[in-house]
N, C-alpha and C. Protein backbone atom coordinates (compact mmCIF):
# COMPACT_ATOMS: atom_id res chain seq x y z
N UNK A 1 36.07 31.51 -201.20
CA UNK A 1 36.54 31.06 -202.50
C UNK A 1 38.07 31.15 -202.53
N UNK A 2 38.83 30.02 -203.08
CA UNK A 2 40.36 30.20 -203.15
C UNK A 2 40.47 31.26 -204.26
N UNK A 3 41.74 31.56 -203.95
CA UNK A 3 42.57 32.76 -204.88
C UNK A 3 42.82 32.34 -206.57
N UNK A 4 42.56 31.22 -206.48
CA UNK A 4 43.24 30.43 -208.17
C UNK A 4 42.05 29.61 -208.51
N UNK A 5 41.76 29.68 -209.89
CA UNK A 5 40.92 28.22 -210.20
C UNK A 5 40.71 27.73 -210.99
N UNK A 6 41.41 26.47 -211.53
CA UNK A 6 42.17 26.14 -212.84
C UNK A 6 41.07 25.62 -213.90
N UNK A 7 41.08 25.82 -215.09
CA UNK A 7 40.74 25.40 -216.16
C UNK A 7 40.55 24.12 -216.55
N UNK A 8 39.41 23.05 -216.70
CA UNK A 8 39.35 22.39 -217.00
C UNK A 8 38.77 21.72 -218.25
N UNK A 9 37.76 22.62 -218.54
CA UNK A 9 36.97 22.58 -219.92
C UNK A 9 37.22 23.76 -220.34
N UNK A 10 37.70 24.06 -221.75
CA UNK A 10 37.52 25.25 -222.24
C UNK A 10 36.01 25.49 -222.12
N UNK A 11 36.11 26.98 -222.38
CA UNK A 11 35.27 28.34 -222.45
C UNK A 11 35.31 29.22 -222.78
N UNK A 12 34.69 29.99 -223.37
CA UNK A 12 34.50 31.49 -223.37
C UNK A 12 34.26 32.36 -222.58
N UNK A 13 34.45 33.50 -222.63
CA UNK A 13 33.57 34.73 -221.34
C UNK A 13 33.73 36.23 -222.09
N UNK A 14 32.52 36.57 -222.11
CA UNK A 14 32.05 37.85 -223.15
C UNK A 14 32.12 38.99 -222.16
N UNK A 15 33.70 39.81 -222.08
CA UNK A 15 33.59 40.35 -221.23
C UNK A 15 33.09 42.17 -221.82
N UNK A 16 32.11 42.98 -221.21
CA UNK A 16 31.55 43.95 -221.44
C UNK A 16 30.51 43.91 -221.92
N UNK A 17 29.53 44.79 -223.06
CA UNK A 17 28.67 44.34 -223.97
C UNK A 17 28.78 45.07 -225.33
N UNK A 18 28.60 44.62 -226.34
CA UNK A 18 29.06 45.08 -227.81
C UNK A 18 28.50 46.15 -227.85
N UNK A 19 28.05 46.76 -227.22
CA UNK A 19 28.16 48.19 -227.62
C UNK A 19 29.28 49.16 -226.82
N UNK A 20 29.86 48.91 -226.26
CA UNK A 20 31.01 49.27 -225.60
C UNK A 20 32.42 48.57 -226.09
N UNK A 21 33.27 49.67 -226.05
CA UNK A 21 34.65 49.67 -226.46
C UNK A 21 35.59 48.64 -225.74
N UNK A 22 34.92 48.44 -224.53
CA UNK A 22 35.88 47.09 -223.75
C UNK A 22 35.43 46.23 -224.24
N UNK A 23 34.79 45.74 -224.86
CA UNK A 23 33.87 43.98 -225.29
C UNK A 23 34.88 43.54 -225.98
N UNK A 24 34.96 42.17 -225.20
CA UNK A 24 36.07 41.14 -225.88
C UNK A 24 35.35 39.81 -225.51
N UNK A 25 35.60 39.07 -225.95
CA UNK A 25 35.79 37.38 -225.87
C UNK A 25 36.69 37.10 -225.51
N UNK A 26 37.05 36.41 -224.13
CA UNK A 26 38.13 35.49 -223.74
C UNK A 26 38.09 34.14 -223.79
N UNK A 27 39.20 33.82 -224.14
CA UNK A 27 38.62 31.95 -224.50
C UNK A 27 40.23 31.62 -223.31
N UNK A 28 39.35 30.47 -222.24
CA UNK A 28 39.42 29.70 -221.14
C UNK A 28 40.04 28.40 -221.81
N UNK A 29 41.38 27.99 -221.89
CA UNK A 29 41.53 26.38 -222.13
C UNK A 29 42.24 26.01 -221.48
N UNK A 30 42.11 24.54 -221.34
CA UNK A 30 42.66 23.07 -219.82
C UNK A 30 44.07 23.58 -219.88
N UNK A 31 44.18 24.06 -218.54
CA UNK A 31 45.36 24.14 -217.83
C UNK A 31 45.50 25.86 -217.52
N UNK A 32 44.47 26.42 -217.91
CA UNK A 32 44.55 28.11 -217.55
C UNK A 32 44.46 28.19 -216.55
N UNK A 33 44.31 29.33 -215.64
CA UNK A 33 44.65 29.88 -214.26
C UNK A 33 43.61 30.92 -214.11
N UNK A 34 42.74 31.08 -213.38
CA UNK A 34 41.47 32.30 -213.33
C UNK A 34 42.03 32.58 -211.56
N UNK A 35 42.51 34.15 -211.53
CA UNK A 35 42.88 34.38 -210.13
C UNK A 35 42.30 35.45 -209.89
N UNK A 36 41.77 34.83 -208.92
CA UNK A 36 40.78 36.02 -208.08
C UNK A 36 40.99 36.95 -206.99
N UNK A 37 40.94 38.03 -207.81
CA UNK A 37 42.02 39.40 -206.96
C UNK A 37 41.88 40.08 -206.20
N UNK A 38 40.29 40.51 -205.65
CA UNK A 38 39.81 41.35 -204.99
C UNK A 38 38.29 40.71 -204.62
N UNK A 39 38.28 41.50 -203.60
CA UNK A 39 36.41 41.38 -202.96
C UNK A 39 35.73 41.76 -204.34
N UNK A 40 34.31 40.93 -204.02
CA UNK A 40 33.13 41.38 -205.14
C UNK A 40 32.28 42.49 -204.56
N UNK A 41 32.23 43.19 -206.10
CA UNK A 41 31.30 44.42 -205.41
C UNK A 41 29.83 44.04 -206.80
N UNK A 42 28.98 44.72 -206.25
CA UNK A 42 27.80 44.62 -206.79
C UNK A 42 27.78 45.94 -207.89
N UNK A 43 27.03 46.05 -208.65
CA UNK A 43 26.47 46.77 -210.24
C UNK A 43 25.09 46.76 -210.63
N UNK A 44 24.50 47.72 -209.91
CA UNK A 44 22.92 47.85 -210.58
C UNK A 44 22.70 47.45 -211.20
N UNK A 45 21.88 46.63 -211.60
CA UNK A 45 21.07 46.40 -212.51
C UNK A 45 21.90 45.11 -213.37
N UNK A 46 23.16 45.00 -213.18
CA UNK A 46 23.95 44.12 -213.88
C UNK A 46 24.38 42.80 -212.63
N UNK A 47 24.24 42.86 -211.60
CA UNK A 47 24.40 42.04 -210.72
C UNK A 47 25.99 42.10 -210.02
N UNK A 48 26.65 41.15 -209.39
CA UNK A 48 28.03 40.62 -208.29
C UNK A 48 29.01 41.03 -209.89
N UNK A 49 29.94 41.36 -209.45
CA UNK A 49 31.37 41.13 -210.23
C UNK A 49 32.44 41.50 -209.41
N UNK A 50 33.55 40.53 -209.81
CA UNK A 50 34.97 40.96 -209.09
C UNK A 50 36.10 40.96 -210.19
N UNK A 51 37.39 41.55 -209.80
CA UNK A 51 38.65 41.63 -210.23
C UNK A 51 39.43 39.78 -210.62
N UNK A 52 39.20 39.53 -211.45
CA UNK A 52 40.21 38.74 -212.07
C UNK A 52 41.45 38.73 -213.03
N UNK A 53 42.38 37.48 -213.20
CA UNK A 53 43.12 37.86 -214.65
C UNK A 53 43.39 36.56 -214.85
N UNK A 54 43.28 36.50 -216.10
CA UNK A 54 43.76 35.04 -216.70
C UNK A 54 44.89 34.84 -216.93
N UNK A 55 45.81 33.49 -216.38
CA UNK A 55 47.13 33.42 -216.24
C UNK A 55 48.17 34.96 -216.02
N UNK A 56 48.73 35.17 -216.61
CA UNK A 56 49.83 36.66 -216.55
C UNK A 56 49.37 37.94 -217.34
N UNK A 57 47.68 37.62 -217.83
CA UNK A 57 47.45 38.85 -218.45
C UNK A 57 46.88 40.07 -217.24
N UNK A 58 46.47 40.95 -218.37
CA UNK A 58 45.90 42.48 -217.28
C UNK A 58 44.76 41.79 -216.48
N UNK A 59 43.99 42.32 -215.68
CA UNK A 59 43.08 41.85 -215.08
C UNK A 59 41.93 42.56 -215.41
N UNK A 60 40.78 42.28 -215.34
CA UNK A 60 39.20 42.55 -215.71
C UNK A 60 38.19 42.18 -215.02
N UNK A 61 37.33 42.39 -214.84
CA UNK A 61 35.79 41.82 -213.95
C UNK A 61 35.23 41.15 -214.66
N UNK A 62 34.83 39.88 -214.06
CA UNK A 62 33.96 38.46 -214.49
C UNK A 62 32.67 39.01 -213.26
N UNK A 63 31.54 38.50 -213.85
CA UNK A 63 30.32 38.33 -213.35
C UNK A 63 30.61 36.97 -212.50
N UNK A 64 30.45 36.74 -210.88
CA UNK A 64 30.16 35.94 -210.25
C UNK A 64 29.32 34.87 -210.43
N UNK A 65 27.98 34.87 -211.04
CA UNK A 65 27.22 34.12 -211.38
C UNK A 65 27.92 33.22 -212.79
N UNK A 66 28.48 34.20 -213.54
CA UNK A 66 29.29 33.35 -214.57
C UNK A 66 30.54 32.11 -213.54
N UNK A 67 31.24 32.66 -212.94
CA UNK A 67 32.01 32.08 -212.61
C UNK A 67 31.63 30.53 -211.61
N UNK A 68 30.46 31.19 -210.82
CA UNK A 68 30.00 29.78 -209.97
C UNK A 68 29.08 28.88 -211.14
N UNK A 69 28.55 29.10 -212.44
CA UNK A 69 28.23 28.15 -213.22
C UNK A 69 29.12 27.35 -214.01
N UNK A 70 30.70 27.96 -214.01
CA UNK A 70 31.47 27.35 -214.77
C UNK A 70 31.98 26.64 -213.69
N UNK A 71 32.27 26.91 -212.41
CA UNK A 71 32.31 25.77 -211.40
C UNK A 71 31.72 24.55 -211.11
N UNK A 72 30.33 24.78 -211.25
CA UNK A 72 29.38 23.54 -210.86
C UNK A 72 29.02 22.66 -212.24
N UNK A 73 29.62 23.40 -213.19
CA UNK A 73 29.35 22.40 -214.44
C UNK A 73 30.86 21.49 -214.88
N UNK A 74 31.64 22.39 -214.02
CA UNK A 74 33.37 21.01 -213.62
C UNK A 74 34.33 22.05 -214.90
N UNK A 75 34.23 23.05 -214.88
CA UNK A 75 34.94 23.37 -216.15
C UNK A 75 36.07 24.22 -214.96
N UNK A 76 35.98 24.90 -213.94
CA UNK A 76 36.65 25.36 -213.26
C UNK A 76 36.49 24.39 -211.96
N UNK A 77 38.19 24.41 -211.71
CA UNK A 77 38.42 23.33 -209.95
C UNK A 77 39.01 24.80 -209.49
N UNK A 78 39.33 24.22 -207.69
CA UNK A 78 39.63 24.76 -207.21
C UNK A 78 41.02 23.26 -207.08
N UNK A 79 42.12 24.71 -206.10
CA UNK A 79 42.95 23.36 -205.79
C UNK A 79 42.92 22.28 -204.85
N UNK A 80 41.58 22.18 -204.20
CA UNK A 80 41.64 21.24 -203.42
C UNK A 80 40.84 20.12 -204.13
N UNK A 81 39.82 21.00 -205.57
CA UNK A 81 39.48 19.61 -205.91
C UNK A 81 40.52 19.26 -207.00
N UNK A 82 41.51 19.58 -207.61
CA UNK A 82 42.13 19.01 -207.93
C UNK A 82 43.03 18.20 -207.70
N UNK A 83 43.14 18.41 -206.30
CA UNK A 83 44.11 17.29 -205.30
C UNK A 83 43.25 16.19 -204.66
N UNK A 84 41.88 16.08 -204.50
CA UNK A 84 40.91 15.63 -204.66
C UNK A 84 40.86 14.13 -205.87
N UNK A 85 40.70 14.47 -207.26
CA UNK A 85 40.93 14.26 -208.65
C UNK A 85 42.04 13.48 -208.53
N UNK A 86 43.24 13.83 -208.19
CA UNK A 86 44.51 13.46 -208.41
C UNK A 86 44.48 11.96 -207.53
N UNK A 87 44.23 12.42 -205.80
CA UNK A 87 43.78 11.29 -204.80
C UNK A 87 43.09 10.05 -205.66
N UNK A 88 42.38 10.31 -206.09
CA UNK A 88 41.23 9.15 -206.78
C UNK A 88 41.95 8.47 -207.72
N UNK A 89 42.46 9.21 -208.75
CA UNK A 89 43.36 8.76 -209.90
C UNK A 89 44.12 7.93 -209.66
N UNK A 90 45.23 8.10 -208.40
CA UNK A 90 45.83 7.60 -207.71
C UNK A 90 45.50 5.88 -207.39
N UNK A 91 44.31 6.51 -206.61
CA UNK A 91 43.32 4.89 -205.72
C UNK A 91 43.30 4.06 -206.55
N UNK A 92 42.58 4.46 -208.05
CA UNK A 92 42.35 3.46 -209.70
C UNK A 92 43.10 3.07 -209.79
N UNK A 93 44.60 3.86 -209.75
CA UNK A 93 46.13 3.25 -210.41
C UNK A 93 46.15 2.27 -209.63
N UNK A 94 46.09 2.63 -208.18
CA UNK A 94 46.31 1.03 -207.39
C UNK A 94 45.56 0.04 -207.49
N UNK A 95 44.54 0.33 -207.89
CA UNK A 95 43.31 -0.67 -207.55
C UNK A 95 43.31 -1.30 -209.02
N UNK A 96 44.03 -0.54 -209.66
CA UNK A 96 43.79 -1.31 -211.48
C UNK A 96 45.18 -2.65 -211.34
N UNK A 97 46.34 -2.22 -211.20
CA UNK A 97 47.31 -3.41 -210.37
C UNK A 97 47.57 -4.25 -209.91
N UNK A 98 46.20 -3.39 -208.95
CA UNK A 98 45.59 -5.17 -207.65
C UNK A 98 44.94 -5.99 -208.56
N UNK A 99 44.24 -5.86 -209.31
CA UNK A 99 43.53 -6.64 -210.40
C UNK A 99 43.77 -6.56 -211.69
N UNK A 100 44.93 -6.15 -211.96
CA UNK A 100 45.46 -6.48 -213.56
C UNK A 100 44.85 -5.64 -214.63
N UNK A 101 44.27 -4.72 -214.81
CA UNK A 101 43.75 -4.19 -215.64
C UNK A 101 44.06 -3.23 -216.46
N UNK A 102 44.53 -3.71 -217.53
CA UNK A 102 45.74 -2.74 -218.27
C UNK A 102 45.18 -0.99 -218.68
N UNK A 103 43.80 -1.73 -219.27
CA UNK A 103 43.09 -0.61 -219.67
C UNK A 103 42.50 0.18 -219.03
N UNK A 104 42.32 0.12 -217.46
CA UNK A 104 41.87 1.07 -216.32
C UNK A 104 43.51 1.31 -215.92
N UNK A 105 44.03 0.96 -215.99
CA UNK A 105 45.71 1.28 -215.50
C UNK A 105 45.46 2.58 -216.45
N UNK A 106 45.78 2.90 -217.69
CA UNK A 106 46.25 3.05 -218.84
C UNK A 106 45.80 4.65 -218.63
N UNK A 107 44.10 4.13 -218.66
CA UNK A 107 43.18 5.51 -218.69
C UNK A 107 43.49 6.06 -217.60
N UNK A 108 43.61 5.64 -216.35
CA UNK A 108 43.70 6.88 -214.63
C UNK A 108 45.24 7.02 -214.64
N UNK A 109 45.95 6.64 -215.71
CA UNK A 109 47.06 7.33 -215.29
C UNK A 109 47.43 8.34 -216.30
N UNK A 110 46.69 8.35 -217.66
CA UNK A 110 46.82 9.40 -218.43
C UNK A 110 46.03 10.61 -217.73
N UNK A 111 44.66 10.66 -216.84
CA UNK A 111 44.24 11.32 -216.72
C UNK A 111 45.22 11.98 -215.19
N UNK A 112 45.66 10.93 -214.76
CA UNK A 112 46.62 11.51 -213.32
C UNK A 112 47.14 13.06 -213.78
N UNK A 113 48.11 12.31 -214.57
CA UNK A 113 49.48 13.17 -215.42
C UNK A 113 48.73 14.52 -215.59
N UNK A 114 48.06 14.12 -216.46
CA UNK A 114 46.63 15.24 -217.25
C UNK A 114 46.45 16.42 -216.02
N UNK A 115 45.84 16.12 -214.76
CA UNK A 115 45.36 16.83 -213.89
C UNK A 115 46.96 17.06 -213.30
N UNK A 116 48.03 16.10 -212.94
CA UNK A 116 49.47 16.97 -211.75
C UNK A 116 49.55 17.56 -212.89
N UNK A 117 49.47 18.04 -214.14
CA UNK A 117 50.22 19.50 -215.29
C UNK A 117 49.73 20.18 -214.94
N UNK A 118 48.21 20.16 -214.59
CA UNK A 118 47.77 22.00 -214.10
C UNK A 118 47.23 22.23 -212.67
N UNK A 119 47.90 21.23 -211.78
CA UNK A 119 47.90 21.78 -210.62
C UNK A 119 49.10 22.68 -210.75
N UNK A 120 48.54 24.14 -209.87
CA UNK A 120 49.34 25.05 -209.53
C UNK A 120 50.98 24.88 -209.13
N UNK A 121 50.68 23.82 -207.69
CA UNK A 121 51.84 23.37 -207.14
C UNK A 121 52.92 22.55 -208.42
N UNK A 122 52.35 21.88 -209.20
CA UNK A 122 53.37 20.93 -209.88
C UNK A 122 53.69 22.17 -211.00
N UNK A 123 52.77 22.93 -211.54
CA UNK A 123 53.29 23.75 -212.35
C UNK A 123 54.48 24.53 -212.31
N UNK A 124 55.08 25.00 -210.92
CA UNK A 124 56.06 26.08 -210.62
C UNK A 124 57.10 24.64 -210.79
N UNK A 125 57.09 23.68 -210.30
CA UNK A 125 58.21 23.00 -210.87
C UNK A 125 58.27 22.10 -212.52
N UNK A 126 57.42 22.28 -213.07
CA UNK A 126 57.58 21.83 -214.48
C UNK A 126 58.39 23.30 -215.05
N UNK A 127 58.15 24.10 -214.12
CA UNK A 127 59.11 25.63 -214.65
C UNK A 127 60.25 25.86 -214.75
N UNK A 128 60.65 25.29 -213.38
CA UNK A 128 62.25 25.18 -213.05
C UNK A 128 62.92 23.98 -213.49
């Protein structure tokens, strides 16, 4: 699994359980950063969890199983599928050109833009 894995659909994640003093709700929105800090260790009876932190906050343990369902349902990329995403976006832009199409132009290049803001790489220079 890569070290980073960006936000694409907001979410939630109920971290602890309400009867405990750590229980919070974190809310996940397009363009966040989920970095994954350490090996997963296992928890009786509670299953896999590892060390994460969202963008520049403290870090906390997410349940693994949470995290590979928010993957496979497209709400979390990794950066290769977002360079992936971007590739394609790309192909449309050209391919909308080759055939004139204002309104496939229009849409894959709002969504281009959309996806280079929260790639990692373009982010450190929208910084500087």
């Amino acid at each position: 699994m890569e070290n980073t894995l960006t936000v694409l659909q907001t979410f939630t994640y109920e971290k602890g359980n309400q009867d405990c003093t750590c229980y919070e709700i974190i809310e996940f929105v397009q363009g966040d950063h989920l970095h994954i800090l350490e090996d997963p260790f296992y928890v009786d009876h509670a299953g896999w969890y590892i060390a994460v932190r969202k963008n520049d906050a403290d870090p906390f343990y997410m349940s693994i199983p949470f995290i590979d369902e928010k993957y496979e349902d497209r709400s979390l990329y990794t950066e290769m599928d977002l360079e992936l995403a971007i590739l394609v976006h790309q192909h449309q832009i050209d391919q909308s050109l080759v055939y004139k199409n204002k309104s496939d132009f229009l849409y894959h290049k709002k969504e281009l833009d959309r996806l280079k803001m929260m790639h990692p790489r373009d982010m450190l220079a929208n910084q500087l």
